[in-house]
PDB file of N, CA and C in Angstrom:
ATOM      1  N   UNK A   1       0.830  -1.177   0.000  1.00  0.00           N
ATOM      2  CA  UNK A   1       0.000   0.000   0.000  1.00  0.00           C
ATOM      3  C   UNK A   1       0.880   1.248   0.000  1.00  0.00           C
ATOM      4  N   UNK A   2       0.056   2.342  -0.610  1.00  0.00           N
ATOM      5  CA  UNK A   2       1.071   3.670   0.070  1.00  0.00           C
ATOM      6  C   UNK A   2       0.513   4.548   0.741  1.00  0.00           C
ATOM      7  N   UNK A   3       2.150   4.472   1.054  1.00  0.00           N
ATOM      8  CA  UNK A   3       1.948   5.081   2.411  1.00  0.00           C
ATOM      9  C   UNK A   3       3.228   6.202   2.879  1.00  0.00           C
ATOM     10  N   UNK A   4       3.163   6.999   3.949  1.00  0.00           N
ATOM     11  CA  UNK A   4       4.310   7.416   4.088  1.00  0.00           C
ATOM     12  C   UNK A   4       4.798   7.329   5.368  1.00  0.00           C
ATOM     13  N   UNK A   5       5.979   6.388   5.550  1.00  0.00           N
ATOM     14  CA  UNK A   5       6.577   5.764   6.179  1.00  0.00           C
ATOM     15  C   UNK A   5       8.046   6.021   6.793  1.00  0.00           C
ATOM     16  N   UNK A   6       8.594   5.892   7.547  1.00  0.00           N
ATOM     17  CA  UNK A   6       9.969   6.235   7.312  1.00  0.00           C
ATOM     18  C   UNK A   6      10.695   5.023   6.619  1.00  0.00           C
ATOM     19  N   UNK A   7      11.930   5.953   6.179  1.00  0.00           N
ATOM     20  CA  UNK A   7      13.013   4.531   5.566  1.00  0.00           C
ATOM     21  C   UNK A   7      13.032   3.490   6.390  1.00  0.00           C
ATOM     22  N   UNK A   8      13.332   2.485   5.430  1.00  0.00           N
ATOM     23  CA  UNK A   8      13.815   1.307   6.186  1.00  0.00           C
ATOM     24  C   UNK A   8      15.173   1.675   6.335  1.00  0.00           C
ATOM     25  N   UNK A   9      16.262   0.614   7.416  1.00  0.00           N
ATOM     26  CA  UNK A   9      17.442   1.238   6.942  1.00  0.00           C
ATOM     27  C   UNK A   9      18.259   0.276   6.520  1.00  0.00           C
ATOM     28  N   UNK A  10      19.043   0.903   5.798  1.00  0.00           N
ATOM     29  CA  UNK A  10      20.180   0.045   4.848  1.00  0.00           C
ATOM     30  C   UNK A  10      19.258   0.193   3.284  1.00  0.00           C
ATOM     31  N   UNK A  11      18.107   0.951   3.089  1.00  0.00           N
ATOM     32  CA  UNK A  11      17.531   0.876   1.826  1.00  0.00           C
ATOM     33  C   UNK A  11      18.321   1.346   0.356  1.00  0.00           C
ATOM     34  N   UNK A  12      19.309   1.991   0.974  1.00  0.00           N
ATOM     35  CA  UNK A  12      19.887   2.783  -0.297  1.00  0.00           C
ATOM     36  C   UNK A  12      20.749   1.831  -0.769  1.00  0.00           C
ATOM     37  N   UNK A  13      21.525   0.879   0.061  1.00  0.00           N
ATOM     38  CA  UNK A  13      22.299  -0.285  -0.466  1.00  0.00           C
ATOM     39  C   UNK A  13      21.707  -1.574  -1.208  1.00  0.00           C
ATOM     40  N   UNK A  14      20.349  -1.505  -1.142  1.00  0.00           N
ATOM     41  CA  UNK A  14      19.631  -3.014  -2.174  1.00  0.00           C
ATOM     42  C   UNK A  14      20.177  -2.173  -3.121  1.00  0.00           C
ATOM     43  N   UNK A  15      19.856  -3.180  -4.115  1.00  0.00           N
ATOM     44  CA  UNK A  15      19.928  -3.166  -5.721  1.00  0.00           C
ATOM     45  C   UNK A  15      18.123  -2.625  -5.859  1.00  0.00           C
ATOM     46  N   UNK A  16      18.017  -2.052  -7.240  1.00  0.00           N
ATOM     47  CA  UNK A  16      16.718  -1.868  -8.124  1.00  0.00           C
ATOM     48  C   UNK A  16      16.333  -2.824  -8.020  1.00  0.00           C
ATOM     49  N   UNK A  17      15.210  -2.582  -8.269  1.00  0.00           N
ATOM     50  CA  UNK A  17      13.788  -3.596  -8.446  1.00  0.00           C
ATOM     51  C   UNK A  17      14.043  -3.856  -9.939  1.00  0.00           C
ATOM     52  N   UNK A  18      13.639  -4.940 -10.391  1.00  0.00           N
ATOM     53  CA  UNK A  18      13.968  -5.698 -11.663  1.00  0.00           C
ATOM     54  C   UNK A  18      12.952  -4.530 -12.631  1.00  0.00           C
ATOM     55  N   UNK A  19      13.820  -4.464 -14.061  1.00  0.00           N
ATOM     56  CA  UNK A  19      13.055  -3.521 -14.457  1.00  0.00           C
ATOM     57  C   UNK A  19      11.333  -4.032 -15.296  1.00  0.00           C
ATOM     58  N   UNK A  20      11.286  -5.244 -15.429  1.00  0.00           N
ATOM     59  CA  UNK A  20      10.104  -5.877 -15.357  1.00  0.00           C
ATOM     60  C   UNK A  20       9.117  -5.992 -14.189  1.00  0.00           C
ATOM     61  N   UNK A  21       9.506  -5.848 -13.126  1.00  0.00           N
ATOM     62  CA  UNK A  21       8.568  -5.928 -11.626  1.00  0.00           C
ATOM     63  C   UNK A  21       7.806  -5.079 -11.879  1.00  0.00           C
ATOM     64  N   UNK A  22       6.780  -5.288 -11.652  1.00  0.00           N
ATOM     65  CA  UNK A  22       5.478  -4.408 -11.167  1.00  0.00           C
ATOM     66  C   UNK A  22       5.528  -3.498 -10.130  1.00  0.00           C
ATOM     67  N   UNK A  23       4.589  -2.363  -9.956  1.00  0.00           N
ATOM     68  CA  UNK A  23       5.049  -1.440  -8.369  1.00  0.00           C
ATOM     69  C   UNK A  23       3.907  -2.349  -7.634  1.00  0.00           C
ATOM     70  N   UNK A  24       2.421  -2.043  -8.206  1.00  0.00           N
ATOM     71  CA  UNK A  24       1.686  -2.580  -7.288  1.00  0.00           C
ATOM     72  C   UNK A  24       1.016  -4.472  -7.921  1.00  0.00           C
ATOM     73  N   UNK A  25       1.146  -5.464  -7.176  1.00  0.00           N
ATOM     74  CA  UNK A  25       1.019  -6.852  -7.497  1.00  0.00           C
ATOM     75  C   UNK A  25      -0.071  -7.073  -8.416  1.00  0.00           C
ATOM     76  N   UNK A  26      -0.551  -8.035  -8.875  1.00  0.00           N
ATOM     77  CA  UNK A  26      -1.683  -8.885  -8.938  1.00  0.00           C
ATOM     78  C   UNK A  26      -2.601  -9.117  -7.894  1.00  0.00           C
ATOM     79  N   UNK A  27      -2.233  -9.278  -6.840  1.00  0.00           N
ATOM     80  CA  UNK A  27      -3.411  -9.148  -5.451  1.00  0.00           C
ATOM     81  C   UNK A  27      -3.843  -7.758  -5.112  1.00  0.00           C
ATOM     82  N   UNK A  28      -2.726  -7.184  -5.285  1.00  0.00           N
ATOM     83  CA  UNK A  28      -3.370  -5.481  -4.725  1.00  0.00           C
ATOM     84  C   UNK A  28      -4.374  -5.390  -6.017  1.00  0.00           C
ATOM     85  N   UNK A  29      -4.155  -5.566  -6.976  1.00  0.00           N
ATOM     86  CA  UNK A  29      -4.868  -4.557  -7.834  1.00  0.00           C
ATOM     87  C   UNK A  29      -6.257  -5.178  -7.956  1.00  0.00           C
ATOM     88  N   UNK A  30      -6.281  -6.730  -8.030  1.00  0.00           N
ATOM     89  CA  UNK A  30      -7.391  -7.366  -7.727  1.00  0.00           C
ATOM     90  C   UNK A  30      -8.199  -6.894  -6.375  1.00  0.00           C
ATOM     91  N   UNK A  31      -7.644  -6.924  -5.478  1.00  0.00           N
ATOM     92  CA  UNK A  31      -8.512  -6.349  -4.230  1.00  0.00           C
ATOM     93  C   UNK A  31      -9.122  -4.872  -4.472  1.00  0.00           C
ATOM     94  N   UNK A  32      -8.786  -3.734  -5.457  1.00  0.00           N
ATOM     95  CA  UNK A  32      -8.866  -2.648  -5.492  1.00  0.00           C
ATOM     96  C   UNK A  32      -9.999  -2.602  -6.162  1.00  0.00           C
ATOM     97  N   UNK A  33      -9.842  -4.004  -7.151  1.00  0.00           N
ATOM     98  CA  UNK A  33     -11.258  -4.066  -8.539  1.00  0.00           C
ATOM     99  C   UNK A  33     -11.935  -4.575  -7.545  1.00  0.00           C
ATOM    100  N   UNK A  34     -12.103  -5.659  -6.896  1.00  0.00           N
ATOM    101  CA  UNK A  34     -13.024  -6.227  -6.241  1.00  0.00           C
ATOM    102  C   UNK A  34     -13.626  -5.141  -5.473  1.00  0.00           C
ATOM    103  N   UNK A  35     -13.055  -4.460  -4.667  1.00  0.00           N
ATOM    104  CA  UNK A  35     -13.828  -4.034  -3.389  1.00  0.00           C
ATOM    105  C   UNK A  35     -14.491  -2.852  -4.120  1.00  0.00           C
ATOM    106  N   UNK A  36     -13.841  -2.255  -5.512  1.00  0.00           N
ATOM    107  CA  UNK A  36     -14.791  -1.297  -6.036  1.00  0.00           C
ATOM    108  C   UNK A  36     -15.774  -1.213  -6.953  1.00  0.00           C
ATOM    109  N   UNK A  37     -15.940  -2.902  -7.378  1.00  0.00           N
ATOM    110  CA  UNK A  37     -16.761  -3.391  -7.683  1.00  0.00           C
ATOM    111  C   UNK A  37     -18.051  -3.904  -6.645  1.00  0.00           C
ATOM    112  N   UNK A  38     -17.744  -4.377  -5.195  1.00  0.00           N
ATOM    113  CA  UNK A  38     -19.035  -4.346  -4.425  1.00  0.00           C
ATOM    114  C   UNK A  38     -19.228  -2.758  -3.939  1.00  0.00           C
ATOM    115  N   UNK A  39     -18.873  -1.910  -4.249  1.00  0.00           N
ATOM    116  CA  UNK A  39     -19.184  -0.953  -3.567  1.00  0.00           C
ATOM    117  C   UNK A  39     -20.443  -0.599  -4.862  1.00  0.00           C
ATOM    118  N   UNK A  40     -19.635  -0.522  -6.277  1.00  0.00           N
ATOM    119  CA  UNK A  40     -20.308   0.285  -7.560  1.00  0.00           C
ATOM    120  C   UNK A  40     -21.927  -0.364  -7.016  1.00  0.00           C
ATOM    121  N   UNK A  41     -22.076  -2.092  -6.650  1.00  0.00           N
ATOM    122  CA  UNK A  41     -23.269  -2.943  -6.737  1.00  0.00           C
ATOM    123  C   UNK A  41     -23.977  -1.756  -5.330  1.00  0.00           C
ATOM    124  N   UNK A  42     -23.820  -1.670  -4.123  1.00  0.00           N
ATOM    125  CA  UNK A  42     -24.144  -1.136  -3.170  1.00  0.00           C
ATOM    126  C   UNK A  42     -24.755   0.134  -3.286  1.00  0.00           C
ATOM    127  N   UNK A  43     -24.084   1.316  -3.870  1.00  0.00           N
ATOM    128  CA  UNK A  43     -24.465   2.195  -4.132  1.00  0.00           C
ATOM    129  C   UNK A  43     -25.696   2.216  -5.270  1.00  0.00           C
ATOM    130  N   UNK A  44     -25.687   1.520  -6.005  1.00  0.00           N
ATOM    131  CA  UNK A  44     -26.548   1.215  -6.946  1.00  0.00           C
ATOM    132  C   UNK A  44     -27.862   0.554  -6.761  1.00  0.00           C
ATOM    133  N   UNK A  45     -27.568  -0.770  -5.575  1.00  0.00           N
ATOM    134  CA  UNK A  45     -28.649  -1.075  -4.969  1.00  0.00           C
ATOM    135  C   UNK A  45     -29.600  -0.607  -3.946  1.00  0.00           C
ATOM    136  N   UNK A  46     -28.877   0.593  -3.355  1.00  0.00           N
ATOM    137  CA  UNK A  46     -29.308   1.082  -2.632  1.00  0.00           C
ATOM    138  C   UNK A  46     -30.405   2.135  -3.351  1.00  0.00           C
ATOM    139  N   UNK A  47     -30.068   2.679  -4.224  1.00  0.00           N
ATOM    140  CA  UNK A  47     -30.163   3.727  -5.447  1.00  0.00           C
ATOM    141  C   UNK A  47     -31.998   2.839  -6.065  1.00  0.00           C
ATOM    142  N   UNK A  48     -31.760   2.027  -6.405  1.00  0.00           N
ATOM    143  CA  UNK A  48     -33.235   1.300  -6.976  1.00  0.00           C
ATOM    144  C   UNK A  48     -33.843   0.407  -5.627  1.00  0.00           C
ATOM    145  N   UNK A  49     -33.465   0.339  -4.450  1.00  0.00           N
ATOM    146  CA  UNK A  49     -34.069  -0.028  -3.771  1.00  0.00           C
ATOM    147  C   UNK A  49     -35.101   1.491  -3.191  1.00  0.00           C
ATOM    148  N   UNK A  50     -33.974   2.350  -3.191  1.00  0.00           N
ATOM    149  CA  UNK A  50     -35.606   3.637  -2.533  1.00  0.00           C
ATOM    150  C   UNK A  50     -36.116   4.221  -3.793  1.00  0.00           C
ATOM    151  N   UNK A  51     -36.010   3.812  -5.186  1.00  0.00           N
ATOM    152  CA  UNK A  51     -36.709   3.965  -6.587  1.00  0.00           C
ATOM    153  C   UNK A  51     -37.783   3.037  -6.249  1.00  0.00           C
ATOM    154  N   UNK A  52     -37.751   2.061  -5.813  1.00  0.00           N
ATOM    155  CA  UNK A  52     -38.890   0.875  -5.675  1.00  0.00           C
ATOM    156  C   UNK A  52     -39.490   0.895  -4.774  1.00  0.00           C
ATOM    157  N   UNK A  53     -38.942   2.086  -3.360  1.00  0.00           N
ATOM    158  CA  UNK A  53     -40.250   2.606  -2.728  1.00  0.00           C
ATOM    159  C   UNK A  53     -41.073   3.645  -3.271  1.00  0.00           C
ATOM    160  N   UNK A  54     -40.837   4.153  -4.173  1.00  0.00           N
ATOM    161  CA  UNK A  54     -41.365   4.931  -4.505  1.00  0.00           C
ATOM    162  C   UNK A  54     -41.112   6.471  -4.377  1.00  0.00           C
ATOM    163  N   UNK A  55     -39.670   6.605  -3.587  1.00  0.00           N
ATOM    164  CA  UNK A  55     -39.704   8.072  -3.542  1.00  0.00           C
ATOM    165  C   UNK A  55     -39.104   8.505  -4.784  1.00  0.00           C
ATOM    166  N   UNK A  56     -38.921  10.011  -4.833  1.00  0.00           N
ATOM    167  CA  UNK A  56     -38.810  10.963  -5.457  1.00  0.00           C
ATOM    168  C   UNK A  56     -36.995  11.100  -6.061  1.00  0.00           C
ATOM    169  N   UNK A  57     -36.750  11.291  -6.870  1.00  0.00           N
ATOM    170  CA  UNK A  57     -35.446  11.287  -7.249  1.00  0.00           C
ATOM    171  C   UNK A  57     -33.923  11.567  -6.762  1.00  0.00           C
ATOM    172  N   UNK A  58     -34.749  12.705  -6.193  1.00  0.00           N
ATOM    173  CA  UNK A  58     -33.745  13.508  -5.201  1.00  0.00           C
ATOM    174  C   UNK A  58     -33.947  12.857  -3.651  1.00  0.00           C
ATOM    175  N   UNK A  59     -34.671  12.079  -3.367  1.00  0.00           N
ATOM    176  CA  UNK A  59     -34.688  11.349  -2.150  1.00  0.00           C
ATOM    177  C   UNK A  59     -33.590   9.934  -2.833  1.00  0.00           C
ATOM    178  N   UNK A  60     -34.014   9.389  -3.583  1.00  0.00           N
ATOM    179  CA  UNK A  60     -33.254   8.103  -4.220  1.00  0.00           C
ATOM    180  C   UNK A  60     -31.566   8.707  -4.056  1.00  0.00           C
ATOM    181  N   UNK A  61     -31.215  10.067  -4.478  1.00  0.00           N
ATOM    182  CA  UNK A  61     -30.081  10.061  -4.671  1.00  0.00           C
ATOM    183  C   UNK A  61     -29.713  10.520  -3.159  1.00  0.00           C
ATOM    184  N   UNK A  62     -30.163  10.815  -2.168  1.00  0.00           N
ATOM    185  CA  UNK A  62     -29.640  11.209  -1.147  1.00  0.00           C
ATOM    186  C   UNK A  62     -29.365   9.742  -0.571  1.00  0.00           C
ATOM    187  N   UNK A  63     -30.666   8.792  -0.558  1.00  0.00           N
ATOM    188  CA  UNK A  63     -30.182   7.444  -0.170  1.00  0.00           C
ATOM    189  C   UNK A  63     -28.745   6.906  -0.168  1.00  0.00           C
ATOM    190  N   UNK A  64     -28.608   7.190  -1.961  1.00  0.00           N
ATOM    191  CA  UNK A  64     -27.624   6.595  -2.286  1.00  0.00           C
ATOM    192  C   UNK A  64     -26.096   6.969  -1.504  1.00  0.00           C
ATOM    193  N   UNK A  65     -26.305   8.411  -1.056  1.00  0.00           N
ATOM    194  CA  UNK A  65     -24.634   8.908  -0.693  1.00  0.00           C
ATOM    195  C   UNK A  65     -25.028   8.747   0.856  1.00  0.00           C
ATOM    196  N   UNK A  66     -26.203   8.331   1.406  1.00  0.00           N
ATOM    197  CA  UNK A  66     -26.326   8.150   2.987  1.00  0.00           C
ATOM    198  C   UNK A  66     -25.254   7.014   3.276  1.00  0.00           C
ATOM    199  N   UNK A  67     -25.259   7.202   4.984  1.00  0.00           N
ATOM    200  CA  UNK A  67     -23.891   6.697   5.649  1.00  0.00           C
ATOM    201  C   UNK A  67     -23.940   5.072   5.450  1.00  0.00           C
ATOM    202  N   UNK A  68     -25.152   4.541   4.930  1.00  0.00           N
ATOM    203  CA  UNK A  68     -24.864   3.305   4.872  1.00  0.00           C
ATOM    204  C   UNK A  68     -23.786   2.556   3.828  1.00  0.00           C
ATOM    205  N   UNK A  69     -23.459   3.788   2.968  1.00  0.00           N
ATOM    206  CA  UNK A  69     -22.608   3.224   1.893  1.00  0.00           C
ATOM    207  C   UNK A  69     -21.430   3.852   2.254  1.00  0.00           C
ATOM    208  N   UNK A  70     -21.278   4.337   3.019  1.00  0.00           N
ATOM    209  CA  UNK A  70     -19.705   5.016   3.432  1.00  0.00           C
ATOM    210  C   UNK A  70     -19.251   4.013   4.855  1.00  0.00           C
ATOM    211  N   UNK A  71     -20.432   3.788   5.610  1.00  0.00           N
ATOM    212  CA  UNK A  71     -19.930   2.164   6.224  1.00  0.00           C
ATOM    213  C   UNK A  71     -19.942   1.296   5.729  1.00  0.00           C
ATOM    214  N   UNK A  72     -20.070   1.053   4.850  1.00  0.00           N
ATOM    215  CA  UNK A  72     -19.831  -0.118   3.863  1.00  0.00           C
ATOM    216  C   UNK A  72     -18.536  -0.019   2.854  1.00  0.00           C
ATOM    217  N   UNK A  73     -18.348   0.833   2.484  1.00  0.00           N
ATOM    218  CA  UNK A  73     -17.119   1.349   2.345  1.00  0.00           C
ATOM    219  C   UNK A  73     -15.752   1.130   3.044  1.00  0.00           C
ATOM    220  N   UNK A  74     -15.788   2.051   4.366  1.00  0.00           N
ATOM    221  CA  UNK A  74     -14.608   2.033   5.084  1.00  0.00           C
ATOM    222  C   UNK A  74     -14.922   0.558   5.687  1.00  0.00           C
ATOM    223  N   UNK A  75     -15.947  -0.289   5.974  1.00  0.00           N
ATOM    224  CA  UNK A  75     -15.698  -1.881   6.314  1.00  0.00           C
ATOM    225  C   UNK A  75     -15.102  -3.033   5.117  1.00  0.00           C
ATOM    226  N   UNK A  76     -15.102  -2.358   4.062  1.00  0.00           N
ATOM    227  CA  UNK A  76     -14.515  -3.097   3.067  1.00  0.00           C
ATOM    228  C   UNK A  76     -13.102  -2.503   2.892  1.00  0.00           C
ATOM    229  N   UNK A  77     -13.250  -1.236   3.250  1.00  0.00           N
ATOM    230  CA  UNK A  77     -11.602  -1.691   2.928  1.00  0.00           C
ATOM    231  C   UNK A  77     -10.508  -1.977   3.998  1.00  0.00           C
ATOM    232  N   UNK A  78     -11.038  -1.715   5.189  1.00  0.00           N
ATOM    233  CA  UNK A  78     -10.551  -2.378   6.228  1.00  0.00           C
ATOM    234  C   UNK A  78     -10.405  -3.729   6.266  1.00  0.00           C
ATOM    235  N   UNK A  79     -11.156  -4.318   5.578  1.00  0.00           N
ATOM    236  CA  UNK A  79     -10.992  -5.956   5.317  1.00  0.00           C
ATOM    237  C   UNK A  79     -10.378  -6.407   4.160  1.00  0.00           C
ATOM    238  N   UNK A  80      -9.725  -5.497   3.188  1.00  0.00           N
ATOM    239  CA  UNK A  80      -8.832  -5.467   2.600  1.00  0.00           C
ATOM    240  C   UNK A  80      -7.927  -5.333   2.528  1.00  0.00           C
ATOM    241  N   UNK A  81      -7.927  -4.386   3.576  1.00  0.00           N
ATOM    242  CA  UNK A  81      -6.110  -4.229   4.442  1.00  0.00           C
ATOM    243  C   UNK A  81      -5.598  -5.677   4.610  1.00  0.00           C
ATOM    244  N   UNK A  82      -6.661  -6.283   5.383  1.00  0.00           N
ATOM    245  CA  UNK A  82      -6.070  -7.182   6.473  1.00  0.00           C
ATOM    246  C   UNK A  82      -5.911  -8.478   5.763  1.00  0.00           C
ATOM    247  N   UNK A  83      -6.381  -8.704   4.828  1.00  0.00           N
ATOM    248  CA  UNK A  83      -6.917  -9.896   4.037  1.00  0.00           C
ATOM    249  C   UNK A  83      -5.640 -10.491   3.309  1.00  0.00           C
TER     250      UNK A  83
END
């Protein structure tokens, strides 16, 4: 992840990273699609779930940015950290 950290030490003495290496993996970037892929579903479901009560547009879209999707949010990516 980034972050800002202090040096490790002795960092200036490794060698480069191979100039084929990747910065961020195959798992990071997968976890990044994944978790912003259940979020896109969340916000969205949330979005046609108060369309299908019947309110008003501007109620649907307030739904959508209410705190239930911003805890759902910061709980996903907290479990992405750790994962």
């Amino acid at each position: 992840m980034l972050a800002a950290e202090p040096a490790e030490p002795g960092i200036m003495n490794r060698p480069p990273r191979r100039p084929g290496k990747r910065l961020l993996g195959k798992l990071v970037m997968w976890r990044c699609v994944f978790v912003c892929a259940i979020l896109v579903v969340l916000v969205l479901g949330m979005f046609y779930w108060a369309e299908s009560e019947g309110k008003s547009l501007e109620n649907c879209r307030s739904v959508e940015r209410s705190e239930c999707c911003w805890i759902a949010e910061w709980a996903l990516t907290v479990w992405s950290c750790f994962c």
